[in-house]
Protein backbone atom coordinates (compact mmCIF):
# COMPACT_ATOMS: atom_id res chain seq x y z
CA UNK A 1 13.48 34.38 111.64
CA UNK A 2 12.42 34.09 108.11
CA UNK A 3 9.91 30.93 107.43
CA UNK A 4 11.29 28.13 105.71
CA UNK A 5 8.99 28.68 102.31
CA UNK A 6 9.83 32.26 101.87
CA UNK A 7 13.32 31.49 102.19
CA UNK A 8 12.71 28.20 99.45
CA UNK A 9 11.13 30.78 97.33
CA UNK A 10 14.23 33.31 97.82
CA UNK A 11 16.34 30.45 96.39
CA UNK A 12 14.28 29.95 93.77
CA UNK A 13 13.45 33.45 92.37
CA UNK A 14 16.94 34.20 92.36
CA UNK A 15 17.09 30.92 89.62
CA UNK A 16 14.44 32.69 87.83
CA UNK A 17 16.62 36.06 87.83
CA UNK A 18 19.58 34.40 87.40
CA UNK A 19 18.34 32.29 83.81
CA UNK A 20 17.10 35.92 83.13
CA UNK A 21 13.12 35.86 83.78
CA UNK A 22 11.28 37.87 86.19
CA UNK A 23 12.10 36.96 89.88
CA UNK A 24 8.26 37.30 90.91
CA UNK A 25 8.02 33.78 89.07
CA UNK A 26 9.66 32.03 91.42
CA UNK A 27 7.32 31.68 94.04
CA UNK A 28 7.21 27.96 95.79
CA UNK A 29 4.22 26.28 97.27
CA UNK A 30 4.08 23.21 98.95
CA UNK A 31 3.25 20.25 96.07
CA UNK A 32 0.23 19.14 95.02
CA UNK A 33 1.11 15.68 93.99
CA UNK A 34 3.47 14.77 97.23
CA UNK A 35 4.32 10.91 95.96
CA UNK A 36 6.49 13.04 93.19
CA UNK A 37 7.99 16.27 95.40
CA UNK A 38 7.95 18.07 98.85
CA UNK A 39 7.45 21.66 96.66
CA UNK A 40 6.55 23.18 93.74
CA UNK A 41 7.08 26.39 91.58
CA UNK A 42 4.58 26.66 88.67
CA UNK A 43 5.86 30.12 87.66
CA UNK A 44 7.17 28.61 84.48
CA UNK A 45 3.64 28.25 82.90
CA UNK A 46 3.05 31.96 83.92
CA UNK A 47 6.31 33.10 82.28
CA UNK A 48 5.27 31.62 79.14
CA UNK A 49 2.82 33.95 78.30
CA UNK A 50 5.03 36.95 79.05
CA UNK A 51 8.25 35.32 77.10
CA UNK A 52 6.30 34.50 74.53
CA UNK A 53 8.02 30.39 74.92
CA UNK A 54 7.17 26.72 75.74
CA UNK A 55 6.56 26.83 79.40
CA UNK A 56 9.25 23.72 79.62
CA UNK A 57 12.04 25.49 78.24
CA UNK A 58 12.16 28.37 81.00
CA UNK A 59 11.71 25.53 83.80
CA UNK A 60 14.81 23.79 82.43
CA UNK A 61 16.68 27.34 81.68
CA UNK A 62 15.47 27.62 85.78
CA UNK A 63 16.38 23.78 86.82
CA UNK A 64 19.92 24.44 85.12
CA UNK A 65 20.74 27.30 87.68
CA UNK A 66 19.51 25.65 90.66
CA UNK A 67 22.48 22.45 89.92
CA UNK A 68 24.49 24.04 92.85
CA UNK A 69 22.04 24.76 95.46
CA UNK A 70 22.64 24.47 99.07
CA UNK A 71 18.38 24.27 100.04
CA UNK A 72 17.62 22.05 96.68
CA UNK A 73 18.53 18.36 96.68
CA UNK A 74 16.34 18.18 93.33
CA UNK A 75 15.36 20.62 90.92
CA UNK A 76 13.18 18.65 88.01
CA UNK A 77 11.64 20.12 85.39
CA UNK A 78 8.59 18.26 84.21
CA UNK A 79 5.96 18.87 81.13
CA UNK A 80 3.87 21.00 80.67
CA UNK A 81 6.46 23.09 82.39
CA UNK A 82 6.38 22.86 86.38
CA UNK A 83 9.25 22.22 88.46
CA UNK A 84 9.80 19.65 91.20
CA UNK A 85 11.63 20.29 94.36
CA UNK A 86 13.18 18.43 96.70
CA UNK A 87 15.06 20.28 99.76
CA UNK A 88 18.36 18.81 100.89
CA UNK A 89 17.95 17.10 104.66
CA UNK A 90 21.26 19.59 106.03
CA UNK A 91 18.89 22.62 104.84
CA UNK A 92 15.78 21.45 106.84
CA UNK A 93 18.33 20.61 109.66
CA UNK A 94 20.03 23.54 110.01
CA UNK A 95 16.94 25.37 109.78
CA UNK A 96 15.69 23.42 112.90
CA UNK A 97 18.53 24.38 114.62
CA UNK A 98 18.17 27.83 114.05
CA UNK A 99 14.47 27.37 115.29
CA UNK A 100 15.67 26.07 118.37
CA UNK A 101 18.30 28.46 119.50
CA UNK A 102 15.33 31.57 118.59
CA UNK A 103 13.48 33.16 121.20
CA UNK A 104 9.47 30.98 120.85
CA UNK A 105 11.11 29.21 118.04
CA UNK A 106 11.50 31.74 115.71
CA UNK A 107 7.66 32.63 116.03
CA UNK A 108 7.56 36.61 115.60
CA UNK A 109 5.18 38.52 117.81
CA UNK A 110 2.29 40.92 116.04
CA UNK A 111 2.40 44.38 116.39
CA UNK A 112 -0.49 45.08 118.52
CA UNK A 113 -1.31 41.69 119.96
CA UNK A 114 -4.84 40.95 121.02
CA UNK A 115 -6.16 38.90 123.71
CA UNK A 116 -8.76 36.22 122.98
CA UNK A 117 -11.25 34.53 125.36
CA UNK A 118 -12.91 31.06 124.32
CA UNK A 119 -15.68 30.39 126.58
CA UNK A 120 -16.95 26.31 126.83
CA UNK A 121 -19.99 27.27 128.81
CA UNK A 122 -23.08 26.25 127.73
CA UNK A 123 -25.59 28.93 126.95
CA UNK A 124 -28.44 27.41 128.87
CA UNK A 125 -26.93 24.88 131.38
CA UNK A 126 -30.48 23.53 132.41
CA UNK A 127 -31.80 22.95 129.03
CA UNK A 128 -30.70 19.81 126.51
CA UNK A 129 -30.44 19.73 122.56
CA UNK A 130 -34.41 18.21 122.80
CA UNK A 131 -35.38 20.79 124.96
CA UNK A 132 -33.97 23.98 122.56
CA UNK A 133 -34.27 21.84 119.35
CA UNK A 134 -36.85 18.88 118.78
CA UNK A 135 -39.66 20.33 120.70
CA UNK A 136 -40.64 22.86 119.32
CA UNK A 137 -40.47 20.85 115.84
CA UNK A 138 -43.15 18.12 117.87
CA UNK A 139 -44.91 21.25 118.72
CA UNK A 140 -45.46 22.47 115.47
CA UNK A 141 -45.59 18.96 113.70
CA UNK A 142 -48.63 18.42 116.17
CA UNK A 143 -50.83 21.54 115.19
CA UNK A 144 -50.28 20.69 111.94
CA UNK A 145 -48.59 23.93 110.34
CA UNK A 146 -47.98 23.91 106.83
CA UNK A 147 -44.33 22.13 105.46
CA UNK A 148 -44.19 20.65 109.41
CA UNK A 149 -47.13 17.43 108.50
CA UNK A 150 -45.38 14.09 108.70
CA UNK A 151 -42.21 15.43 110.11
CA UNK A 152 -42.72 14.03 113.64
């Protein structure tokens, strides 16, 4: 099962391809400023350099092709040029209900899967933090080596 932000990012490099910029400029992240959008693609601003035009003017050539979406509720383009996505509520549904008919949810399994131990044992069971830490400071504090005066 594809994740959900490569297949936001699908939607929205085909936009890109489809207003006639390069489809590698399309690539979604999740937004920065969340009060104004769930994602964001900032490809725009990279575009600008390549086309040679104001970085708004290719987000609203892209915003204009993503009108009939079926994953974008929202497709705003906002100065200097990024665009502001919102993703329709029967996209993130359906989506869940593909997760939940999937084998683990969707989750795919690695290639050559490792085993990992995580041990809680402590290193030295009968000795504290003053034991391994503060005495030998005291120690050294109280023989008076150089940079250790005044510490304890």
């Amino acid at each position: 099962m594809k994740k959900f932000l490569d297949l936001i990012s699908e939607e929205m490099q085909s936009a890109f391809g489809a207003a006639g910029y390069d489809e590698t400029l399309g690539k979604v992240t999740l937004s920065n400023r969340p009060d104004l959008c769930e994602y964001q693609c900032n490809g725009a601003m990279s575009g600008a350099k390549i086309y040679k035009k104001a970085p708004v003017m290719i987000a609203n050539d892209v915003a204009e092709k993503c009108k009939d979406s079926e994953i974008f509720s929202s497709v705003e383009a906002v100065a200097p040029g990024f665009l502001n996505l919102k993703v329709r509520e029967s996209f993130v549904k359906d989506y869940l209900a593909g997760m939940r008919r999937e084998e683990k949810f969707g989750l795919e399994m690695p290639e050559n899967p490792a085993r990992i131990i995580v041990d809680y044992g402590l290193m030295w069971p009968s000795l504290s933090m003053w034991d391994i830490c503060v005495r030998p400071l005291s120690a050294r504090a109280s023989r008076g080596l150089p940079g250790m005066r005044g510490m304890m």
